[in-house]
N, C-alpha and C. Protein backbone atom coordinates (compact mmCIF):
# COMPACT_ATOMS: atom_id res chain seq x y z
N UNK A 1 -40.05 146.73 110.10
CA UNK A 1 -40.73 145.65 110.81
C UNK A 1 -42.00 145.24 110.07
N UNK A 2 -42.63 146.30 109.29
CA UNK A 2 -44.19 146.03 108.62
C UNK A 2 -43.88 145.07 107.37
N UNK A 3 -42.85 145.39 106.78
CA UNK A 3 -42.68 144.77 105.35
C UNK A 3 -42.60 143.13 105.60
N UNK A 4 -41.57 142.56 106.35
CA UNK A 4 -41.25 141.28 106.35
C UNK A 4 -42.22 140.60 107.39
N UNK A 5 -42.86 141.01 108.76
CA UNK A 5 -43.02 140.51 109.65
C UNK A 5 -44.34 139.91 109.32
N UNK A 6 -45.24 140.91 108.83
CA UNK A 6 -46.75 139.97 108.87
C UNK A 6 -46.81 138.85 108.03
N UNK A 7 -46.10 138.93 106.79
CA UNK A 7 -46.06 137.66 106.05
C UNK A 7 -45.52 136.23 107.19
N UNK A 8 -44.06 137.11 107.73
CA UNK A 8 -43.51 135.58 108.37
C UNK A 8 -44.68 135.26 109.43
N UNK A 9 -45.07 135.95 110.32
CA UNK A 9 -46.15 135.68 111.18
C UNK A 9 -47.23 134.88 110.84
N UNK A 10 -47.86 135.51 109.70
CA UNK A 10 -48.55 134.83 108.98
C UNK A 10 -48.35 133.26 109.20
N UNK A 11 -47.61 132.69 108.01
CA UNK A 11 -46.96 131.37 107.81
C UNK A 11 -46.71 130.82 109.12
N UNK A 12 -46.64 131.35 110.16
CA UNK A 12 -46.09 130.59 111.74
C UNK A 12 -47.39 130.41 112.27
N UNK A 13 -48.51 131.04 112.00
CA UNK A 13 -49.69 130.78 113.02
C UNK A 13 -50.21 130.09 112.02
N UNK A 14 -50.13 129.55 110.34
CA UNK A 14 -50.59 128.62 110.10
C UNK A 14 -50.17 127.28 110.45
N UNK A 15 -48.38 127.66 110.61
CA UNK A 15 -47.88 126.12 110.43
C UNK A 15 -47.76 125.64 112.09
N UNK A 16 -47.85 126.31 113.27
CA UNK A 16 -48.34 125.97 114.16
C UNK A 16 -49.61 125.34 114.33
N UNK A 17 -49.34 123.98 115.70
CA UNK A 17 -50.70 123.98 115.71
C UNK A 17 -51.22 124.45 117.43
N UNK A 18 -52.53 124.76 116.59
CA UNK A 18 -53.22 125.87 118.12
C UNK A 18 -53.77 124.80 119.08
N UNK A 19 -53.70 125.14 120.34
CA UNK A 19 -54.93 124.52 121.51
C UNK A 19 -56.50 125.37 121.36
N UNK A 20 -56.91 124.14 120.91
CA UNK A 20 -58.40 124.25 120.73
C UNK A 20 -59.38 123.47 122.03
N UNK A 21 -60.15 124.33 122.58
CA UNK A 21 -60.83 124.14 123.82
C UNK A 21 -62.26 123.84 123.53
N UNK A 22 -62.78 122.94 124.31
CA UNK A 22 -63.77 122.29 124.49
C UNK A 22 -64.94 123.30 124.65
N UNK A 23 -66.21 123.82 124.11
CA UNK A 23 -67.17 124.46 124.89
C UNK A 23 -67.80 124.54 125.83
N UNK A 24 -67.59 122.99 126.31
CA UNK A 24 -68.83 122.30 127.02
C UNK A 24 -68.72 123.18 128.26
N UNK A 25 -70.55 123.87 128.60
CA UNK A 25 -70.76 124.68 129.42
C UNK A 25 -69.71 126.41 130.04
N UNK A 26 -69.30 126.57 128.50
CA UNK A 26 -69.16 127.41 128.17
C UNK A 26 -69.42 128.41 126.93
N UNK A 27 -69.88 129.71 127.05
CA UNK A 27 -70.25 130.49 125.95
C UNK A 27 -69.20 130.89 125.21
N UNK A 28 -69.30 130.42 123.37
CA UNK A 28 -68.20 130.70 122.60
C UNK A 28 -68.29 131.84 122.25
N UNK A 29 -66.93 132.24 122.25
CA UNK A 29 -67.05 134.04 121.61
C UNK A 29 -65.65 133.91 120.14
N UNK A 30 -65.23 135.12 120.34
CA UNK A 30 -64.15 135.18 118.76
C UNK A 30 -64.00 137.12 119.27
N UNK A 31 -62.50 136.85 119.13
CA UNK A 31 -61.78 138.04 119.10
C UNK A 31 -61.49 138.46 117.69
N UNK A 32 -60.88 139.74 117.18
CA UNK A 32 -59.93 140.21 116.45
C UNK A 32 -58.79 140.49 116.58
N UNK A 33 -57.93 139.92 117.00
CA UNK A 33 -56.66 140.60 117.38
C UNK A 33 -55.94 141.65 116.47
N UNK A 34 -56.25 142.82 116.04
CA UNK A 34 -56.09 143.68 114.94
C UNK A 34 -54.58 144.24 114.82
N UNK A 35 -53.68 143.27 114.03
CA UNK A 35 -52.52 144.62 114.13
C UNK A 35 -52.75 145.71 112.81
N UNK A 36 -52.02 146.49 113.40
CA UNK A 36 -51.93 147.69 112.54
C UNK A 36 -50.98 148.38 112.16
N UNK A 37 -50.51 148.38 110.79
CA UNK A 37 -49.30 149.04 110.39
C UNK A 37 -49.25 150.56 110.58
N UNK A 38 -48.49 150.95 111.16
CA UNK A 38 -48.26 152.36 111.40
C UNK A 38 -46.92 152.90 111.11
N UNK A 39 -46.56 153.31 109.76
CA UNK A 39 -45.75 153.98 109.69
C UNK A 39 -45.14 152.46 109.22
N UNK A 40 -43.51 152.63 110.46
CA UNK A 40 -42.82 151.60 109.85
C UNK A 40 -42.64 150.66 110.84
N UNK A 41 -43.49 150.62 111.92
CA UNK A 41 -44.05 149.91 113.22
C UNK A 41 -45.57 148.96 113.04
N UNK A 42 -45.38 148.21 113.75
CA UNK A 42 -46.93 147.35 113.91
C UNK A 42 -47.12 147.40 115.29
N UNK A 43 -48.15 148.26 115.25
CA UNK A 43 -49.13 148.14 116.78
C UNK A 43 -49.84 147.23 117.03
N UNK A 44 -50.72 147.34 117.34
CA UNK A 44 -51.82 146.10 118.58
C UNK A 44 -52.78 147.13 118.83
N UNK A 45 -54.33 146.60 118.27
CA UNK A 45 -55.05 147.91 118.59
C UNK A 45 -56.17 147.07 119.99
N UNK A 46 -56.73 148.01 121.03
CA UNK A 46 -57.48 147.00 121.80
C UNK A 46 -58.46 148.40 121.83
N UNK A 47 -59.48 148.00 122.80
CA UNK A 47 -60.76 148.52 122.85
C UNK A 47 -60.73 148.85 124.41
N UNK A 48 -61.54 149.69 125.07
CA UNK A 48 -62.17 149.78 126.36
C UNK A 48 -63.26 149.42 126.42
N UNK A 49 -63.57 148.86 127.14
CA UNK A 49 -65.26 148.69 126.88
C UNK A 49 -66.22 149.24 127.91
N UNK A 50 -67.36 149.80 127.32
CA UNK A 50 -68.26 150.71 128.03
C UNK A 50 -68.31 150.26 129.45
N UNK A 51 -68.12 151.29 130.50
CA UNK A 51 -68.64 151.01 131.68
C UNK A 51 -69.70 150.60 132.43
N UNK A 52 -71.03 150.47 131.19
CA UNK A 52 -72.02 149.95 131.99
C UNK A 52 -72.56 148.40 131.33
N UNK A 53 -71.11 147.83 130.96
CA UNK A 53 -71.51 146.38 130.14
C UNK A 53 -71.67 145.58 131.37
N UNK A 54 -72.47 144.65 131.03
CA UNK A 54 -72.85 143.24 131.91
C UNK A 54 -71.35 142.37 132.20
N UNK A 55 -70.83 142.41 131.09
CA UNK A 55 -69.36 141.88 131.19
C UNK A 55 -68.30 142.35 131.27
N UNK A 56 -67.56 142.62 132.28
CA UNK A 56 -65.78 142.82 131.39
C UNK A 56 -65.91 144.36 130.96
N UNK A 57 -67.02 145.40 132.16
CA UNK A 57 -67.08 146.57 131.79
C UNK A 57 -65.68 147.50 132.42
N UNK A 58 -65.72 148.18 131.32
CA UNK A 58 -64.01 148.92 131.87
C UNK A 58 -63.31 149.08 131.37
N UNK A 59 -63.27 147.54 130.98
CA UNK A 59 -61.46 146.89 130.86
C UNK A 59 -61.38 146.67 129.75
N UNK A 60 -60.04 146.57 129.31
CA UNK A 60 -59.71 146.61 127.56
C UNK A 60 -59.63 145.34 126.98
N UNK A 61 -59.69 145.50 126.13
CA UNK A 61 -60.54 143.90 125.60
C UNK A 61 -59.89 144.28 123.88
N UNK A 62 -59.69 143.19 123.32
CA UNK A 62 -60.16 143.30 121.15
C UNK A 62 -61.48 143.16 120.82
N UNK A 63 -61.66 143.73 119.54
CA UNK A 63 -62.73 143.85 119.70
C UNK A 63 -63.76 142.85 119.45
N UNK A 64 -64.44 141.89 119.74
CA UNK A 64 -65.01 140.74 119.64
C UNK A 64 -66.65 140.59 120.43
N UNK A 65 -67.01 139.23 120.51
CA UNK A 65 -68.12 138.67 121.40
C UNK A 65 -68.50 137.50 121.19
N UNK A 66 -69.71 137.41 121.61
CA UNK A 66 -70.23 136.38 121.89
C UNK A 66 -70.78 135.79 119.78
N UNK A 67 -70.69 134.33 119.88
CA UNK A 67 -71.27 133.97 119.14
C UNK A 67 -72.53 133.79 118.61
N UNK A 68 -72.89 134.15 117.47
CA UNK A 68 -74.43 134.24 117.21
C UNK A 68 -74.83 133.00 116.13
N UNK A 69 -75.96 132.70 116.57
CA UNK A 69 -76.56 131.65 115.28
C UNK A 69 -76.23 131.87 114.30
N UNK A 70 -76.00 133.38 112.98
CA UNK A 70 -75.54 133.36 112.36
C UNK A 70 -73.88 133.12 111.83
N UNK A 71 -73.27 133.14 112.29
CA UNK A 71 -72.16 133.39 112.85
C UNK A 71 -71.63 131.55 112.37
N UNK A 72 -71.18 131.88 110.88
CA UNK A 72 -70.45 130.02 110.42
C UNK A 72 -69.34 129.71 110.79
N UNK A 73 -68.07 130.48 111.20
CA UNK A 73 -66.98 130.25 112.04
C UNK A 73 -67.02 131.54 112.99
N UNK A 74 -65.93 131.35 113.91
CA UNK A 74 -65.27 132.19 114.85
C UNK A 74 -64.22 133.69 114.36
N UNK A 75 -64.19 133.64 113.08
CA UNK A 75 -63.63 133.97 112.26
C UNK A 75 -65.07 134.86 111.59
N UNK A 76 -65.69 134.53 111.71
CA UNK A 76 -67.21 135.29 110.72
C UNK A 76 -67.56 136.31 112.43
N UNK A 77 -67.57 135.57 113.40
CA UNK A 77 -68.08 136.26 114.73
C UNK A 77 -66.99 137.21 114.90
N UNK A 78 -65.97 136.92 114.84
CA UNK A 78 -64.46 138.14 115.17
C UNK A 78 -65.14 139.66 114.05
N UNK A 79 -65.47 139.07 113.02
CA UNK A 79 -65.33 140.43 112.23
C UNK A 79 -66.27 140.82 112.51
N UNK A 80 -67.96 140.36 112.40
CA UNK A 80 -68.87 140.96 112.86
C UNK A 80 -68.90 141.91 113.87
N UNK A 81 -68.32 141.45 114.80
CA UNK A 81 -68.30 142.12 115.95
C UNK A 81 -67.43 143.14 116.19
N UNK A 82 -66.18 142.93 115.52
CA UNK A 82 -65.30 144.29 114.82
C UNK A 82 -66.12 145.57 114.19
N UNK A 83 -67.04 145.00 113.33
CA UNK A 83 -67.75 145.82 112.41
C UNK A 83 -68.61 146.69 113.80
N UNK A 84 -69.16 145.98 114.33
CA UNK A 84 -70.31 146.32 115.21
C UNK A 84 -70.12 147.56 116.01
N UNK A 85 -68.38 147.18 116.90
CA UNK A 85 -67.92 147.74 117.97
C UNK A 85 -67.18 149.19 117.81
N UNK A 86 -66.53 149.00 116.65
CA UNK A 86 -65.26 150.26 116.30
C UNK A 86 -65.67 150.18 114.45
N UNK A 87 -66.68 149.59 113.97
CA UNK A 87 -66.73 150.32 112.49
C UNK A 87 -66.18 149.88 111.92
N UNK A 88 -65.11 148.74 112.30
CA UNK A 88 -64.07 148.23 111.22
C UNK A 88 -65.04 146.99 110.00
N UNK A 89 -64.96 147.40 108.98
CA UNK A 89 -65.50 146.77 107.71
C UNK A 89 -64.81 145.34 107.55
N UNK A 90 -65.19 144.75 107.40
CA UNK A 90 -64.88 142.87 107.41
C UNK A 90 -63.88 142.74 106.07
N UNK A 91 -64.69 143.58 105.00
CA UNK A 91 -63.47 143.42 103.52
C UNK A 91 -62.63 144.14 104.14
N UNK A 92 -62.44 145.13 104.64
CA UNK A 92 -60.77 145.63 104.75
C UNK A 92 -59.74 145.14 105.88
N UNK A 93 -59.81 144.15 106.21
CA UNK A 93 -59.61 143.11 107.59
C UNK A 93 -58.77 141.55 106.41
N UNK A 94 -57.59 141.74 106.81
CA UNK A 94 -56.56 140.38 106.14
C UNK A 94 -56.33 139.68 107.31
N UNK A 95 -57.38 138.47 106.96
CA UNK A 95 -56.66 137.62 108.34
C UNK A 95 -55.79 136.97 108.24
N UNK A 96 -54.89 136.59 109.13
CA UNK A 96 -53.58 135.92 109.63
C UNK A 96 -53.70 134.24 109.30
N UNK A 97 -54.87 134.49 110.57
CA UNK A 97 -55.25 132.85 111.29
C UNK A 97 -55.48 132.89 112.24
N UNK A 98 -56.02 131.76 113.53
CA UNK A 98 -56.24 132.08 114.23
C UNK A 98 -55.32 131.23 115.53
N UNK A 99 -55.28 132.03 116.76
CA UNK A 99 -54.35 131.91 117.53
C UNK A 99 -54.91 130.70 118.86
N UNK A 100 -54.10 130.29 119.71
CA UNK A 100 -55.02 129.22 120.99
C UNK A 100 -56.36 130.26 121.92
N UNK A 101 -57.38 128.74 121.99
CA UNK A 101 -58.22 129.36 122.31
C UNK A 101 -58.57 129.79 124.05
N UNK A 102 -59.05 130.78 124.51
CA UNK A 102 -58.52 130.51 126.12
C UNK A 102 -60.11 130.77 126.56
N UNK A 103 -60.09 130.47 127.69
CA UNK A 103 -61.02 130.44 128.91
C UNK A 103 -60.94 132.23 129.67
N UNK A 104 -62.01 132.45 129.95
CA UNK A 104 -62.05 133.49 130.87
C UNK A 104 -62.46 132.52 132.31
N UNK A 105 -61.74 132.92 133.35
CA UNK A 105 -62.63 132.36 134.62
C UNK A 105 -63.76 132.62 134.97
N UNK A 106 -63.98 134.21 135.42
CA UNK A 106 -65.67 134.28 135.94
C UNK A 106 -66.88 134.46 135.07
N UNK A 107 -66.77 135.01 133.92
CA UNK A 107 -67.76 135.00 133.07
C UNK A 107 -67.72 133.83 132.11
N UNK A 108 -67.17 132.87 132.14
CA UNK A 108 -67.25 131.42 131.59
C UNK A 108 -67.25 131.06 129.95
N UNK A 109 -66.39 132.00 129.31
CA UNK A 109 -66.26 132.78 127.69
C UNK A 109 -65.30 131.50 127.38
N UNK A 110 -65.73 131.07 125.96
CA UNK A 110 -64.33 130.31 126.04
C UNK A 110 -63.89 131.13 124.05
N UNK A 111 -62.83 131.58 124.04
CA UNK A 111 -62.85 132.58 123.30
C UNK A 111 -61.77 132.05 122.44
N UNK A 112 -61.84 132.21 120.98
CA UNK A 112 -61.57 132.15 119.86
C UNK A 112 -60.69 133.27 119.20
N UNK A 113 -59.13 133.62 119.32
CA UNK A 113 -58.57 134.74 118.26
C UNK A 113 -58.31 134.52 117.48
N UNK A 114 -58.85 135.84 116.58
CA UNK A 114 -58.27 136.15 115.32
C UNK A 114 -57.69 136.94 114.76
N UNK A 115 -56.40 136.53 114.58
CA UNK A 115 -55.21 137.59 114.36
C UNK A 115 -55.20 138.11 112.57
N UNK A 116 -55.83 139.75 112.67
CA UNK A 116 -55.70 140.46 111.23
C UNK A 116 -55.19 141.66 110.97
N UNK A 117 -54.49 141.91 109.92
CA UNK A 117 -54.20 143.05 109.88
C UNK A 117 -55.32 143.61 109.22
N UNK A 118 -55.23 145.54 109.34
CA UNK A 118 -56.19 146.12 109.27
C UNK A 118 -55.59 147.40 108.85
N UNK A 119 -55.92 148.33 108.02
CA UNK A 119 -55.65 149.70 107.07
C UNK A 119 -55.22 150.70 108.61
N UNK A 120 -54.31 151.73 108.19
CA UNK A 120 -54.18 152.39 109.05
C UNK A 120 -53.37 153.85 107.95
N UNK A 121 -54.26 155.05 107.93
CA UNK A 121 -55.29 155.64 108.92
C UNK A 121 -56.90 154.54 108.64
N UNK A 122 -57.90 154.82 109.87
CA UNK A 122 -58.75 154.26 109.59
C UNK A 122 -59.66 155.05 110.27
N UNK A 123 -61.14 155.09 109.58
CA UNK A 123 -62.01 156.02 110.41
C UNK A 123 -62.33 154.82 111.34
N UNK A 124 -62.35 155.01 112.37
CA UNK A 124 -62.72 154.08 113.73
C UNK A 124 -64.15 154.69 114.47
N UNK A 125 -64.87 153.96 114.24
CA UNK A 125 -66.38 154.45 114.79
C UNK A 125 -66.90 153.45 115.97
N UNK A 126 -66.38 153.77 117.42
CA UNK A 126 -66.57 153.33 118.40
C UNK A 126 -68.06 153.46 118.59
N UNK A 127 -69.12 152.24 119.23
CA UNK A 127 -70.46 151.83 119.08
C UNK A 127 -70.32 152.38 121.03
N UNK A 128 -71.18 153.54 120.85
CA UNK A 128 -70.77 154.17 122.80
C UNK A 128 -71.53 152.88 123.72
N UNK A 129 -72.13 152.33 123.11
CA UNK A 129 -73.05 151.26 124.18
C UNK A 129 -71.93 150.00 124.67
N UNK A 130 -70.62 149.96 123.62
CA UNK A 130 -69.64 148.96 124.26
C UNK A 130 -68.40 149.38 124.33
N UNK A 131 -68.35 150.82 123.82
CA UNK A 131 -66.56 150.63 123.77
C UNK A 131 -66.54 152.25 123.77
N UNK A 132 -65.67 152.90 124.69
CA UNK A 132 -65.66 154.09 124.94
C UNK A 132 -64.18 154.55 124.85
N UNK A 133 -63.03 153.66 124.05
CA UNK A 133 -62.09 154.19 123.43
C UNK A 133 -61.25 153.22 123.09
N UNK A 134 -60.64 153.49 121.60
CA UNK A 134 -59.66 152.73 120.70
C UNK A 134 -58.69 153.28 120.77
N UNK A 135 -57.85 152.71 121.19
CA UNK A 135 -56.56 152.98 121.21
C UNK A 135 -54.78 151.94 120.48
N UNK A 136 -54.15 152.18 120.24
CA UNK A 136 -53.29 150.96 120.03
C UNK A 136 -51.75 151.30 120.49
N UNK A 137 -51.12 150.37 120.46
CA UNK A 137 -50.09 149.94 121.45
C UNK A 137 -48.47 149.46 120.38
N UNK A 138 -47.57 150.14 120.05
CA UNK A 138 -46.80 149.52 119.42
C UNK A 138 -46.12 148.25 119.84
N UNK A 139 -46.47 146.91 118.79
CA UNK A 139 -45.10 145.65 118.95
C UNK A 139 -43.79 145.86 120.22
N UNK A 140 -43.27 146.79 119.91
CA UNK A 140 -41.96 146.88 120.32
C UNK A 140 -41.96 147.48 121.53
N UNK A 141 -43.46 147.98 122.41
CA UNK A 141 -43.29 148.53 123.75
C UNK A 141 -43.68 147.29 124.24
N UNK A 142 -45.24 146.61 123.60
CA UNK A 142 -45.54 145.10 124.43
C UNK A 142 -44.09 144.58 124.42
N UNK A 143 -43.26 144.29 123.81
CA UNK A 143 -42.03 143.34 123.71
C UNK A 143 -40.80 143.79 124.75
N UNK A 144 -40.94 145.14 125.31
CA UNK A 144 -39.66 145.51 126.01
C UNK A 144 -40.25 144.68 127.17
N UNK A 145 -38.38 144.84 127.53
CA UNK A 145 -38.51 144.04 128.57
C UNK A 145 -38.97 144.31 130.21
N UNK A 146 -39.60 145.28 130.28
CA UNK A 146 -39.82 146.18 131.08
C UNK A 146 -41.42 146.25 131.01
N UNK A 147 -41.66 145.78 129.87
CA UNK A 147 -43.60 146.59 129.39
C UNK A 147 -44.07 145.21 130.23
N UNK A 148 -44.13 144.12 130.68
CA UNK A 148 -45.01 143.18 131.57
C UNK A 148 -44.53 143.06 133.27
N UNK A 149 -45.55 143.43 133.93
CA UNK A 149 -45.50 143.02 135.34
C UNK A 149 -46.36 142.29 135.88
N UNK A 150 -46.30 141.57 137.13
CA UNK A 150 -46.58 140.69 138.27
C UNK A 150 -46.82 141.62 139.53
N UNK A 151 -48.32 141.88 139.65
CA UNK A 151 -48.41 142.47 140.70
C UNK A 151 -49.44 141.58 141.62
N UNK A 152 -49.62 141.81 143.25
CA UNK A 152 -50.41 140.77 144.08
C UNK A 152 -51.81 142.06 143.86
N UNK A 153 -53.48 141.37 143.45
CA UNK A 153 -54.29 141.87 143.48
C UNK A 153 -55.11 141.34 144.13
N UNK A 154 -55.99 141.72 144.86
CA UNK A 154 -57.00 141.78 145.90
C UNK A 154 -58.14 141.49 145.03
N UNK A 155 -59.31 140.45 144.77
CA UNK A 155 -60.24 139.99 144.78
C UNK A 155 -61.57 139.39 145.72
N UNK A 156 -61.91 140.13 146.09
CA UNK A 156 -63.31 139.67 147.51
C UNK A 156 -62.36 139.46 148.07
N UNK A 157 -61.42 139.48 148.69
CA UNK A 157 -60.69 139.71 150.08
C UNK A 157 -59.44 138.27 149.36
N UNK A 158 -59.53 138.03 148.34
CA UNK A 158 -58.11 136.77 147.84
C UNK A 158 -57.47 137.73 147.15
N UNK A 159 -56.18 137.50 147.69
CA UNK A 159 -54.95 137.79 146.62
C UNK A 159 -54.23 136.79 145.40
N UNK A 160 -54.03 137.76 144.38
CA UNK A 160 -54.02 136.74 143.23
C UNK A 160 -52.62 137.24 142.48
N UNK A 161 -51.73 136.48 142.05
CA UNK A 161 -51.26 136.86 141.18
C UNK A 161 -51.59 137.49 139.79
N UNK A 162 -50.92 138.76 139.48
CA UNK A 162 -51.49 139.20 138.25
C UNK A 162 -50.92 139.62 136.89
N UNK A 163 -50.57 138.97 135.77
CA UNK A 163 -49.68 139.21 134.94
C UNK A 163 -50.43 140.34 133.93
N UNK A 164 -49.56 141.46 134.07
CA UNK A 164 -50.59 142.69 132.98
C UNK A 164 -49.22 143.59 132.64
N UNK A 165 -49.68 143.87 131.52
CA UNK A 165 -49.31 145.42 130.57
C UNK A 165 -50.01 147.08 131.21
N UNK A 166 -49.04 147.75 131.57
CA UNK A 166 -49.79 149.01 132.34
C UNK A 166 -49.07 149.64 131.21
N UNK A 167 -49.51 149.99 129.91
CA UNK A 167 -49.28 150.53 128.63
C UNK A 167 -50.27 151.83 127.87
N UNK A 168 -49.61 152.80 127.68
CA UNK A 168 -50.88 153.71 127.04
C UNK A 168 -51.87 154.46 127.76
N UNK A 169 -51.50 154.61 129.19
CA UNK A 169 -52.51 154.97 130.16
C UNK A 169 -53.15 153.73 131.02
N UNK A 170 -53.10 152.50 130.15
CA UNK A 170 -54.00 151.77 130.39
C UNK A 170 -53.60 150.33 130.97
N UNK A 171 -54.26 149.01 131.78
CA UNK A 171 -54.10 148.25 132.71
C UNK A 171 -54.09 147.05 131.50
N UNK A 172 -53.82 145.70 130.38
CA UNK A 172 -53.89 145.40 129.73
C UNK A 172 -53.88 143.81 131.26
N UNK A 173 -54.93 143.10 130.91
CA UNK A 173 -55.15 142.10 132.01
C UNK A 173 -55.76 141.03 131.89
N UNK A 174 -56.22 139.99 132.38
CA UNK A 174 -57.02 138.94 132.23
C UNK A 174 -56.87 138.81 130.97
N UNK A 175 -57.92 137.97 130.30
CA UNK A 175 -58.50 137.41 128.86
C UNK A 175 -57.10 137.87 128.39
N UNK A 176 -57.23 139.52 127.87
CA UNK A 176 -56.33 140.13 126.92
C UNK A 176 -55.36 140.51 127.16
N UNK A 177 -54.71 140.20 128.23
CA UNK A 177 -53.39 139.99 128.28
C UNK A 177 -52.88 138.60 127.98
N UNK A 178 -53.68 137.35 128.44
CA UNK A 178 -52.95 136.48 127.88
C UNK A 178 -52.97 135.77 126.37
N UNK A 179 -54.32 136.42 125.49
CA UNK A 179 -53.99 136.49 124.21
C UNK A 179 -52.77 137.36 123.53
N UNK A 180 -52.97 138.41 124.13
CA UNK A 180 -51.43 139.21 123.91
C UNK A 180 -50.41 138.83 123.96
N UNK A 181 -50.18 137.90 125.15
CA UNK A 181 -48.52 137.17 125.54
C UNK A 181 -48.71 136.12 124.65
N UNK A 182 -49.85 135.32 124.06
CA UNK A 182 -49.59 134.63 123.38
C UNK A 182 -49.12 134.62 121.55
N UNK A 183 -49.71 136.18 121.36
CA UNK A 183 -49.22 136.91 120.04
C UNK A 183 -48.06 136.51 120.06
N UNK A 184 -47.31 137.61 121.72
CA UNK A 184 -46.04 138.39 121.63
C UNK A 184 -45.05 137.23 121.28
N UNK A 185 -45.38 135.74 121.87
CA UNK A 185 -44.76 134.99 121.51
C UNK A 185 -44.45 134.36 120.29
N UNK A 186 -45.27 134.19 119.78
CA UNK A 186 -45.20 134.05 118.30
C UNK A 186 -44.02 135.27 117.58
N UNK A 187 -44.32 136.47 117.89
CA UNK A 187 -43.50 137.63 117.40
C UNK A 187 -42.82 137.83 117.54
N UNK A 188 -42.02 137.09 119.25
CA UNK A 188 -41.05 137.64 119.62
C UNK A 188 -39.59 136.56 118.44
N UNK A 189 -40.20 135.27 118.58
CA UNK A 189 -39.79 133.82 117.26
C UNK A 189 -39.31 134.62 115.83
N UNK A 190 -40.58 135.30 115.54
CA UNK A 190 -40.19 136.07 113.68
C UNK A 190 -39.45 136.50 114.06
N UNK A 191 -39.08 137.38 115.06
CA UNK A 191 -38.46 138.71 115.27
C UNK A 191 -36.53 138.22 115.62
N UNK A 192 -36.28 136.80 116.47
CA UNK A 192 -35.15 136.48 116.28
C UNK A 192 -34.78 135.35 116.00
């Protein structure tokens, strides 16, 4: 799957074209969407993020943020913030391209991915002030047909529909689940 796939992937998220979203009165951020060759599999690596963040504490996320003045594309903010969060070095990071951009609802993010591959083994140096564990997820479990559910969740007393990955121990939801479904789609295309 590692040999042929990232190239074709590659070439599909260039020759696609992405939905690009408006900022207006929203804060721009930039993901990494990091796959990672393992073996003779490509995972999906995501982050937890510290429990006592202002944002989106908890929950698993790529590793990314908010945009900074320095920061000349979304693509310069993805790696920075890679570097920042889990240690990952910007030269050893092959980017893809980047994928549609989405909206978070309550924290008002309007967020930028960037899909790269990344060395694996890798020393991973989680920053404890945002991210309290790296973990990753093989291609082929996100893709079964079994790995996504629809469950009814309770919000201040509203029930909501909820499309998530309960993968790895872990709840894969909001934001980063639907950058994920939007990978998987792309992958699931190379793949037949």
């Amino acid at each position: 799957m590692v040999v042929d796939l990232v190239p074709r992937l590659a070439r599909s998220i260039e020759a696609r074209t992405r939905r690009m979203l408006t900022g207006e009165g929203r804060t721009r951020a930039a993901v990494l969407v990091p796959l990672v060759p393992v073996g003779d599999a490509v995972h999906l690596l995501f982050i937890r993020r510290a429990a006592d963040l202002a944002h989106h504490r908890g929950q698993i996320a790529f590793p990314g943020g908010r945009e900074e003045p320095g920061d000349a594309t979304p693509v310069a903010t993805a790696l920075r913030e890679a570097h920042e969060e889990i240690g990952l070095c910007p030269e050893d990071v092959r980017v893809l391209g980047t994928i549609d951009d989405i909206e978070t609802m309550t924290s008002r993010f309007l967020i930028t991915p960037i899909v790269g591959v990344t060395p694996y083994p890798y020393p991973w140096v989680p920053d404890p002030r945002e991210v309290d564990h790296i973990f990753t997820v093989p291609l082929t479990t996100l893709l079964a047909p079994d790995a996504e559910r629809r469950e009814t969740w309770n919000f201040d007393g509203h029930s909501m529909p909820i499309d998530h990955f309960p993968v790895a121990g872990q709840v894969i939801w909001g934001a980063t689940h639907r950058i994920t479904r939007n990978l998987l789609d792309l992958v699931a295309k190379e793949l037949h």
